[in-house]
PDB file of N, CA and C in Angstrom:
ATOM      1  N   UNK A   1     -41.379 179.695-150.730  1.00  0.00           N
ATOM      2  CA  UNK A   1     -40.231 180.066-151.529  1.00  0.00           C
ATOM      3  C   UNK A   1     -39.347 180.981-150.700  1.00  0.00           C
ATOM      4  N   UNK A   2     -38.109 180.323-150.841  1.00  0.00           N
ATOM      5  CA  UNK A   2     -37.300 181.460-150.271  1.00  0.00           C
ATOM      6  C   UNK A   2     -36.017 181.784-150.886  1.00  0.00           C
ATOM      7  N   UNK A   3     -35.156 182.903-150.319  1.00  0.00           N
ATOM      8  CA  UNK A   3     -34.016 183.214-151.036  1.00  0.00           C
ATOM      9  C   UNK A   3     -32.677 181.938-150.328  1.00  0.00           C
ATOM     10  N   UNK A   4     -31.879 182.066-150.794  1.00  0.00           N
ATOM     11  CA  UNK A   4     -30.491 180.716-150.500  1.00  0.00           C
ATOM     12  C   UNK A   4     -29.602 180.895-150.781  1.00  0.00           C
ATOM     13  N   UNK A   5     -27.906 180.793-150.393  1.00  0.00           N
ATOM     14  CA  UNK A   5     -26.927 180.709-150.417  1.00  0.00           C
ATOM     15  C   UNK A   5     -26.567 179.313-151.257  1.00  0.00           C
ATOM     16  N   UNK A   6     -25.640 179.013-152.186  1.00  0.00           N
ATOM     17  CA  UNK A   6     -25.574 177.855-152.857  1.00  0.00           C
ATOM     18  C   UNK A   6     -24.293 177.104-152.059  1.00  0.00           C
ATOM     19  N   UNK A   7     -23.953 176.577-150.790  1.00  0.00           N
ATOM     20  CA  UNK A   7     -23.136 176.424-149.973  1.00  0.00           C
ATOM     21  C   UNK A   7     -22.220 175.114-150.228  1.00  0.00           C
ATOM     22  N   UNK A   8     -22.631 174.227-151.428  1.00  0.00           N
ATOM     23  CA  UNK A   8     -21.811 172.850-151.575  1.00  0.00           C
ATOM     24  C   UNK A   8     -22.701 172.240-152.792  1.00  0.00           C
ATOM     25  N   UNK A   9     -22.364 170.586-152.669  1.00  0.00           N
ATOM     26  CA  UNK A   9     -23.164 170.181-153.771  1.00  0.00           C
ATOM     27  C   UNK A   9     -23.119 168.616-152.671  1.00  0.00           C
ATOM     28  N   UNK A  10     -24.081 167.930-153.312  1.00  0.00           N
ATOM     29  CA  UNK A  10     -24.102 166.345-152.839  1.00  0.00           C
ATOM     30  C   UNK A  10     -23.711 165.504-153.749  1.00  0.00           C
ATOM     31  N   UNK A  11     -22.948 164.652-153.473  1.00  0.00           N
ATOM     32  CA  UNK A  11     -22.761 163.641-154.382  1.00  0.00           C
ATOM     33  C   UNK A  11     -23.126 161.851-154.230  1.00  0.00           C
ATOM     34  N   UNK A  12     -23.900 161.233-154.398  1.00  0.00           N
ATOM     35  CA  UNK A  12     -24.605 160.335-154.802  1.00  0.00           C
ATOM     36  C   UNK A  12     -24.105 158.864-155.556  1.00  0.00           C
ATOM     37  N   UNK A  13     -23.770 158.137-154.614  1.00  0.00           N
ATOM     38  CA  UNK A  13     -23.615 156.724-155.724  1.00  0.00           C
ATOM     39  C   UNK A  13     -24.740 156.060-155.879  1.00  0.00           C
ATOM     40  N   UNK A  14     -25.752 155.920-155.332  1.00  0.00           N
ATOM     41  CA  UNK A  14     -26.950 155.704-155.442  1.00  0.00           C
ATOM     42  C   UNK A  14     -27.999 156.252-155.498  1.00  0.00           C
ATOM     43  N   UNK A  15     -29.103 156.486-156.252  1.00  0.00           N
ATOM     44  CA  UNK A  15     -29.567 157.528-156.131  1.00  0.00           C
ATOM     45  C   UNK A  15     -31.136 157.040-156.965  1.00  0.00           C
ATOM     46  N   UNK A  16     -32.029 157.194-157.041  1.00  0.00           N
ATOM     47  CA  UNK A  16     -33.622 157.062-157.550  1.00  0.00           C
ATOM     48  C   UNK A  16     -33.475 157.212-159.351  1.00  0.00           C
ATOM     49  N   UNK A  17     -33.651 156.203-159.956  1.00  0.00           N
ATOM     50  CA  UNK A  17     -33.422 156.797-161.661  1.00  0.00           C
ATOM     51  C   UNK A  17     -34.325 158.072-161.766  1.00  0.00           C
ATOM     52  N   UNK A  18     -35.198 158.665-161.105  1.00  0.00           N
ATOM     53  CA  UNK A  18     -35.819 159.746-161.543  1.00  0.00           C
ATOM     54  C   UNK A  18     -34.738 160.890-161.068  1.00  0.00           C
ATOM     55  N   UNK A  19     -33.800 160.763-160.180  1.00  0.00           N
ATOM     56  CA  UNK A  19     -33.209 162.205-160.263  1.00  0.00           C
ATOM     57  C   UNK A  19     -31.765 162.171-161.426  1.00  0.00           C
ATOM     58  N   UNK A  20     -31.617 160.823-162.416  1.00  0.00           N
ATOM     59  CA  UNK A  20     -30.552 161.010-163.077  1.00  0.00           C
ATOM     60  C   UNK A  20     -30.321 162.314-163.591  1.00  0.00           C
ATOM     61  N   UNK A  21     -29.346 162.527-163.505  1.00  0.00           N
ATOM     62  CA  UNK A  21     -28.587 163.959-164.707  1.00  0.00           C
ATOM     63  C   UNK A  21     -29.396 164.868-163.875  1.00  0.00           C
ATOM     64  N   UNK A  22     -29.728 164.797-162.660  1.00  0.00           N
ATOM     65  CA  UNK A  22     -30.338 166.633-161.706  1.00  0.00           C
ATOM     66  C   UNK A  22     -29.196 166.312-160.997  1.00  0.00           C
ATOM     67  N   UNK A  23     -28.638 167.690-160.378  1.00  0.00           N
ATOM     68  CA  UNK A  23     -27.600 167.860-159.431  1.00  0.00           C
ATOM     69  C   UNK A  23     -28.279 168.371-158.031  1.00  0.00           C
ATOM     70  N   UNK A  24     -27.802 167.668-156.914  1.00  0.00           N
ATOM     71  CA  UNK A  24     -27.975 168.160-155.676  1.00  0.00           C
ATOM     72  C   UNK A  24     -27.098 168.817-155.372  1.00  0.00           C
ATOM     73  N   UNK A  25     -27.931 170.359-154.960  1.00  0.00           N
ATOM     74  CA  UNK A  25     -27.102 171.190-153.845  1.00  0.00           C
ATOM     75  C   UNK A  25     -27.704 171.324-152.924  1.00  0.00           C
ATOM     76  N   UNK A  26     -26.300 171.754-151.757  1.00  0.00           N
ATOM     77  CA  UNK A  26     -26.642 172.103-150.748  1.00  0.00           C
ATOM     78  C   UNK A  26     -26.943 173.627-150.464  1.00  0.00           C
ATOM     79  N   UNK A  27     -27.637 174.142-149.836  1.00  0.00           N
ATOM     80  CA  UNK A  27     -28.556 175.425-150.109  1.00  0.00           C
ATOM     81  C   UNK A  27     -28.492 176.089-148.137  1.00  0.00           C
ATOM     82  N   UNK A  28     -28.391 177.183-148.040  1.00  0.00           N
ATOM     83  CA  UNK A  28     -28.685 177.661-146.889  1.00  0.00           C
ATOM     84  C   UNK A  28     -29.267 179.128-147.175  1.00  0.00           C
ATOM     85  N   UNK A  29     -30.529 178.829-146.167  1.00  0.00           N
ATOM     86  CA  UNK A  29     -31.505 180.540-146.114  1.00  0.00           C
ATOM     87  C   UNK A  29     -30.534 181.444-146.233  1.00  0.00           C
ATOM     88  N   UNK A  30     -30.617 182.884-146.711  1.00  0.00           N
ATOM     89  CA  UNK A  30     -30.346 183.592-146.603  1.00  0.00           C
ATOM     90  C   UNK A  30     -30.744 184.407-145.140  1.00  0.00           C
ATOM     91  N   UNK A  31     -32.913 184.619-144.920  1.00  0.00           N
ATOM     92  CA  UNK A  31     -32.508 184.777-143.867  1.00  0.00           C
ATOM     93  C   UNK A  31     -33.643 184.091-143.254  1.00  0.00           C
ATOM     94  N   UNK A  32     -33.099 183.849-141.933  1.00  0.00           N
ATOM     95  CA  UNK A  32     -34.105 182.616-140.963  1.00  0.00           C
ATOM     96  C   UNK A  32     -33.169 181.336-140.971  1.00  0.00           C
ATOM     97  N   UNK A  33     -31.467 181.514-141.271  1.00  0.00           N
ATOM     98  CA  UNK A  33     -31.027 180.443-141.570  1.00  0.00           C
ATOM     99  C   UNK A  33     -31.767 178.960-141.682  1.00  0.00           C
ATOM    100  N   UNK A  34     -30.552 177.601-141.865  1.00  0.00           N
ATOM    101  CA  UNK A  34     -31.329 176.203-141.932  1.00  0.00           C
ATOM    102  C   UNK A  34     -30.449 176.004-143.935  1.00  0.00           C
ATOM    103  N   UNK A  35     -30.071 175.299-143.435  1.00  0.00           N
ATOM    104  CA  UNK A  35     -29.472 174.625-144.834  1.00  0.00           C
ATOM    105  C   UNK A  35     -30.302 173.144-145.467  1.00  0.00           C
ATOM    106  N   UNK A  36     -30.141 173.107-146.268  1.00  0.00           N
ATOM    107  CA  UNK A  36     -31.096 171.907-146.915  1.00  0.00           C
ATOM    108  C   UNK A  36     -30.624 171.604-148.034  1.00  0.00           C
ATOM    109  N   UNK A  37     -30.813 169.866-148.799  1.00  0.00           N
ATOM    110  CA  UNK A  37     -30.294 169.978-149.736  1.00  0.00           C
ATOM    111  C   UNK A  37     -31.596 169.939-151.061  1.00  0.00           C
ATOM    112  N   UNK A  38     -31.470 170.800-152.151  1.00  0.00           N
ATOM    113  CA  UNK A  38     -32.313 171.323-153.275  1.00  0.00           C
ATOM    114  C   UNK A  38     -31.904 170.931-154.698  1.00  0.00           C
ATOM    115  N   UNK A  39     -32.944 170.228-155.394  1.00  0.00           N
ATOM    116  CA  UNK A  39     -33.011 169.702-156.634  1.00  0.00           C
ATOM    117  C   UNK A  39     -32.504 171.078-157.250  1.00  0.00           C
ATOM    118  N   UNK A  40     -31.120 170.981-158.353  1.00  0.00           N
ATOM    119  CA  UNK A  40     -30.943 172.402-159.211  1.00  0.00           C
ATOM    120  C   UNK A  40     -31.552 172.560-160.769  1.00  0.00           C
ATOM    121  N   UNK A  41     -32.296 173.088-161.031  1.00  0.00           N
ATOM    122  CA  UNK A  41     -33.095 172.988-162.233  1.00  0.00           C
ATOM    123  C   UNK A  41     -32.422 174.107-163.170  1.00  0.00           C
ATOM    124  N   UNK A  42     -31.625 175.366-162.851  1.00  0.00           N
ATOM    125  CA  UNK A  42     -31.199 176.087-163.023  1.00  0.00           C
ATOM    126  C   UNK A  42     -29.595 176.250-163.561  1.00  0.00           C
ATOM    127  N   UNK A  43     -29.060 175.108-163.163  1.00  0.00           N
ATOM    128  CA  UNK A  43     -27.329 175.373-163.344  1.00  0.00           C
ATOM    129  C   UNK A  43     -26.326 176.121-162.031  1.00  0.00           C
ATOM    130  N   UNK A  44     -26.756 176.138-161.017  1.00  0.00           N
ATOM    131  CA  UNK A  44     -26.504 177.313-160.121  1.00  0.00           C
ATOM    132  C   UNK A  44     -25.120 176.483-159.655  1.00  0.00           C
ATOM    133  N   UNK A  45     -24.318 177.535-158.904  1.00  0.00           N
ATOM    134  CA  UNK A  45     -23.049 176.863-158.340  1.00  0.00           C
ATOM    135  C   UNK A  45     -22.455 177.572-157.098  1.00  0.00           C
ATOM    136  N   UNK A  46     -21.661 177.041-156.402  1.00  0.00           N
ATOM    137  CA  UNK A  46     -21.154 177.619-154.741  1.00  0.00           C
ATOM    138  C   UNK A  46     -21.127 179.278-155.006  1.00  0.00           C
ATOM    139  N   UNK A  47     -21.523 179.039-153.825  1.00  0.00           N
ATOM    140  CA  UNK A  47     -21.927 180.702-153.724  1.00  0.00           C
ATOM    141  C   UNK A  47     -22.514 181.797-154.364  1.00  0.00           C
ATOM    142  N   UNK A  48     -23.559 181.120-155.556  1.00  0.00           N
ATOM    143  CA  UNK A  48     -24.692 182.048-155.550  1.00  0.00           C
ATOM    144  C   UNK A  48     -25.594 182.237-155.188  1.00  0.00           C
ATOM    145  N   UNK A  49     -26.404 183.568-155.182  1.00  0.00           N
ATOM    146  CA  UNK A  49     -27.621 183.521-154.488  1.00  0.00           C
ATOM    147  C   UNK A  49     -28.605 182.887-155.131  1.00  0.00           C
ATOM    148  N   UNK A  50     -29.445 181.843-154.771  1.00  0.00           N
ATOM    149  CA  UNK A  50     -30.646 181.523-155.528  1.00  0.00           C
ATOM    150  C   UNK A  50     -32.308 181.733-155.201  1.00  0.00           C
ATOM    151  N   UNK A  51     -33.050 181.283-155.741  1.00  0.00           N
ATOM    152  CA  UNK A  51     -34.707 181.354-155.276  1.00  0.00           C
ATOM    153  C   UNK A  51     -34.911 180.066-155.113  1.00  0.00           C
ATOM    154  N   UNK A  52     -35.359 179.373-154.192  1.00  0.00           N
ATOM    155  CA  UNK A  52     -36.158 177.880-154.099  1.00  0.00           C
ATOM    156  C   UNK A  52     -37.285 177.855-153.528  1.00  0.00           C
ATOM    157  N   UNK A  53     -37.907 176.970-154.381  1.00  0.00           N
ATOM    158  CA  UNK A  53     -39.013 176.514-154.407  1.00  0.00           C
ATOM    159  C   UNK A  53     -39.493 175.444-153.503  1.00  0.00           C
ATOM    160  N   UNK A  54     -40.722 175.441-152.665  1.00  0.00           N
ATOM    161  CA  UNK A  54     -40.744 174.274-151.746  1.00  0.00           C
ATOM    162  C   UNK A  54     -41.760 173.602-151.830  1.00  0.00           C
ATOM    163  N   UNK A  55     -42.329 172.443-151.339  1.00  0.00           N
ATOM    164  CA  UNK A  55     -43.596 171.256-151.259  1.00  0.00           C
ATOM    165  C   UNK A  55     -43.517 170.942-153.178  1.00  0.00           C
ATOM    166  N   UNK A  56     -45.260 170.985-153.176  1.00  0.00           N
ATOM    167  CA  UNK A  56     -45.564 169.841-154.381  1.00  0.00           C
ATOM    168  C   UNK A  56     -44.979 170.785-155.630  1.00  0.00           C
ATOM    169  N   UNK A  57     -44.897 171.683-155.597  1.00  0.00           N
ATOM    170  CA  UNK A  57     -44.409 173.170-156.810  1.00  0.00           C
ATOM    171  C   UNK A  57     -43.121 172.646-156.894  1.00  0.00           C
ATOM    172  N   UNK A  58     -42.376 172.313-156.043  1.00  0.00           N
ATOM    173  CA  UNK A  58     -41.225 172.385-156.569  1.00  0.00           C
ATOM    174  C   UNK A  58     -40.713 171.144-157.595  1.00  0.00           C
ATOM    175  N   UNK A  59     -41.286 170.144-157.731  1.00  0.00           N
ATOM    176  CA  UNK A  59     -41.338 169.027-159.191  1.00  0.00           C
ATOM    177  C   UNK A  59     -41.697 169.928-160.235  1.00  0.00           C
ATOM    178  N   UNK A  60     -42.459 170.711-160.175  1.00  0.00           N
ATOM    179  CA  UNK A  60     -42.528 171.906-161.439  1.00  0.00           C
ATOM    180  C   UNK A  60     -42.157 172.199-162.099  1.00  0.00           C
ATOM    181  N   UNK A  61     -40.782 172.707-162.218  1.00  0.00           N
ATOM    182  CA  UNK A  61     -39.626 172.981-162.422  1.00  0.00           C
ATOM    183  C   UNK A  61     -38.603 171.660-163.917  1.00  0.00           C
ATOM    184  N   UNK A  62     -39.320 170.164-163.524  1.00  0.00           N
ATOM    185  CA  UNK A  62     -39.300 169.502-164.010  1.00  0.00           C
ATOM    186  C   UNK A  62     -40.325 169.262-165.259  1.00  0.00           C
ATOM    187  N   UNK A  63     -40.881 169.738-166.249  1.00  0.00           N
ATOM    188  CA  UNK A  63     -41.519 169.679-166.805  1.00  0.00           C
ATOM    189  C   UNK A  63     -41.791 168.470-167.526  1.00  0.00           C
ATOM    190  N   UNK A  64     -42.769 167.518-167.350  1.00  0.00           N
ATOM    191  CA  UNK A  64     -43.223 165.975-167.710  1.00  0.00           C
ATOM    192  C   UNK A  64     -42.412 165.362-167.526  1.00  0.00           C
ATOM    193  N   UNK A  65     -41.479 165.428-166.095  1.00  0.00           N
ATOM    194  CA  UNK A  65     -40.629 164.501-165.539  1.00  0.00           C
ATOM    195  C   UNK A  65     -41.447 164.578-163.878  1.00  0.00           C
ATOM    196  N   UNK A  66     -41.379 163.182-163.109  1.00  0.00           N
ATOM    197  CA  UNK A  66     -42.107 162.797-161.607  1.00  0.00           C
ATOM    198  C   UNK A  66     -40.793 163.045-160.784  1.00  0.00           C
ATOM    199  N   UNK A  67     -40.598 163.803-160.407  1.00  0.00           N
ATOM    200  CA  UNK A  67     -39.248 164.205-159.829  1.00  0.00           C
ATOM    201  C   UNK A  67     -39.459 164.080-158.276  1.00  0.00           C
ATOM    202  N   UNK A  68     -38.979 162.972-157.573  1.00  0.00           N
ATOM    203  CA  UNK A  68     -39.395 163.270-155.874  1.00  0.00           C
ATOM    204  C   UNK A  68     -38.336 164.200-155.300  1.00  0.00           C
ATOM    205  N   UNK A  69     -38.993 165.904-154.953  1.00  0.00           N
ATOM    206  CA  UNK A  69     -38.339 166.933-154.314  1.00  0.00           C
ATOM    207  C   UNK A  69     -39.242 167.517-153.478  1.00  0.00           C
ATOM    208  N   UNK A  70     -38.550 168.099-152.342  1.00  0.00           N
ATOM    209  CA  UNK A  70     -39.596 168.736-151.468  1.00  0.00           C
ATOM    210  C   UNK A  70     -38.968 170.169-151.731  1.00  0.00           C
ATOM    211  N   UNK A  71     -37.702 170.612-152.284  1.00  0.00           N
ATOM    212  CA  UNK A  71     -37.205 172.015-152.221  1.00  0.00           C
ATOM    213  C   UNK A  71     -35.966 171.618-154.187  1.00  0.00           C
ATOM    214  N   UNK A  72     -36.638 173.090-154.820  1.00  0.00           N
ATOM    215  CA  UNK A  72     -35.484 172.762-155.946  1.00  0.00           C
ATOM    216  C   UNK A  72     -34.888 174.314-156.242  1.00  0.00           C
ATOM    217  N   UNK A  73     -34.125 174.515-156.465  1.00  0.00           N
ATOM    218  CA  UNK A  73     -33.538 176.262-157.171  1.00  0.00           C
ATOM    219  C   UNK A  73     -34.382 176.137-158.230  1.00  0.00           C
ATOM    220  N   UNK A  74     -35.101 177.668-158.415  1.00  0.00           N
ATOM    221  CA  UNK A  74     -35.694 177.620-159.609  1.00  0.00           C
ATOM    222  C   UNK A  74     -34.973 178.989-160.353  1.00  0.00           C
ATOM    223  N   UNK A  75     -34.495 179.811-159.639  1.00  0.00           N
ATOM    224  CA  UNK A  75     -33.727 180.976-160.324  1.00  0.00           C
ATOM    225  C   UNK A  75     -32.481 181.119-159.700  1.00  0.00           C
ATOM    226  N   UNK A  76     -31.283 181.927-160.268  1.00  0.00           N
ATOM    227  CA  UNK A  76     -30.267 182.522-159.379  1.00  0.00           C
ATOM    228  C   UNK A  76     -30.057 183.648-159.911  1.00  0.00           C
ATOM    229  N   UNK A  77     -30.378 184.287-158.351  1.00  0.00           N
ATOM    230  CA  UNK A  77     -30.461 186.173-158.525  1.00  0.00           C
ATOM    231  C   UNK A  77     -29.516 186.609-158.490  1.00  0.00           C
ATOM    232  N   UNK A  78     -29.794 187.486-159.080  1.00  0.00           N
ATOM    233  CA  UNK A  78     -28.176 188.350-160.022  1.00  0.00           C
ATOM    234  C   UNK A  78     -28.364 189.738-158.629  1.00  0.00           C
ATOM    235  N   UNK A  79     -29.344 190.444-157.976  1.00  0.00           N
ATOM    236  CA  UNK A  79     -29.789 191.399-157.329  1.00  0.00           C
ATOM    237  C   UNK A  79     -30.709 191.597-156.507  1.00  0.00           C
ATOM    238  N   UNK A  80     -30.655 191.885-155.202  1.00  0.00           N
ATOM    239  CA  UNK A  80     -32.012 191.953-153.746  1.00  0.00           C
ATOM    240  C   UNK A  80     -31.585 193.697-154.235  1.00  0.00           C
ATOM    241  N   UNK A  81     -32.777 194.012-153.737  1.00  0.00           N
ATOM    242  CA  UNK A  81     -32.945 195.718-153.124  1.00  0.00           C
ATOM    243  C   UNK A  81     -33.682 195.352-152.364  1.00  0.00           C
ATOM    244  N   UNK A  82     -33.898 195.881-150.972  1.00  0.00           N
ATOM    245  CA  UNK A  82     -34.605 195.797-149.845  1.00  0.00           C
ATOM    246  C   UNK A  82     -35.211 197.490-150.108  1.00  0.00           C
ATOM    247  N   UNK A  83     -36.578 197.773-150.213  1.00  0.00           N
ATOM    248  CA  UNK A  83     -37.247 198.793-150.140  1.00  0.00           C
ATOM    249  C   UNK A  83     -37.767 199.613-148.088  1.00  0.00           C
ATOM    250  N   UNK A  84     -37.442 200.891-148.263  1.00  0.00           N
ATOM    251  CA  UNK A  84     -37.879 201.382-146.824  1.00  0.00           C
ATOM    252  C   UNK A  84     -36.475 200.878-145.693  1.00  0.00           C
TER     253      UNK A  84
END
């Protein structure tokens, strides 16, 4: 899991009936850069910060739906404090 920048969205004329009605965004680390694009389970939009989720956890998010994702937003943080 890591933190992400919400940097774009994908758009799709074809696409797997299991991801109907999910939106792809495009997502970049906050830090360790690397952009990727992430199933949004959340509603999130350009330029917020989010949390994503990665490997088999992140279909999770989908609850009694088979969702093929390797990375999805599962929150968007309103606040980081870095402690020390």
């Amino acid at each position: 899991m890591y933190l992400a920048r919400v940097v774009g969205n994908v758009v799709c004329s074809i696409q797997d009936e299991a991801l109907r009605g999910i939106r792809l965004m495009l997502v970049e680390r906050v830090y360790g850069g690397g952009t990727v694009v992430a199933l949004d389970a959340v509603g999130s939009g350009p330029g917020e910060m989010v949390y994503v989720c990665r490997g088999k956890e992140a279909s999770f998010a989908f609850k009694g739906r088979e969702v093929p994702t390797e990375s999805t937003i599962v929150a968007i943080v309103d606040d980081v404090q870095r402690v020390g």
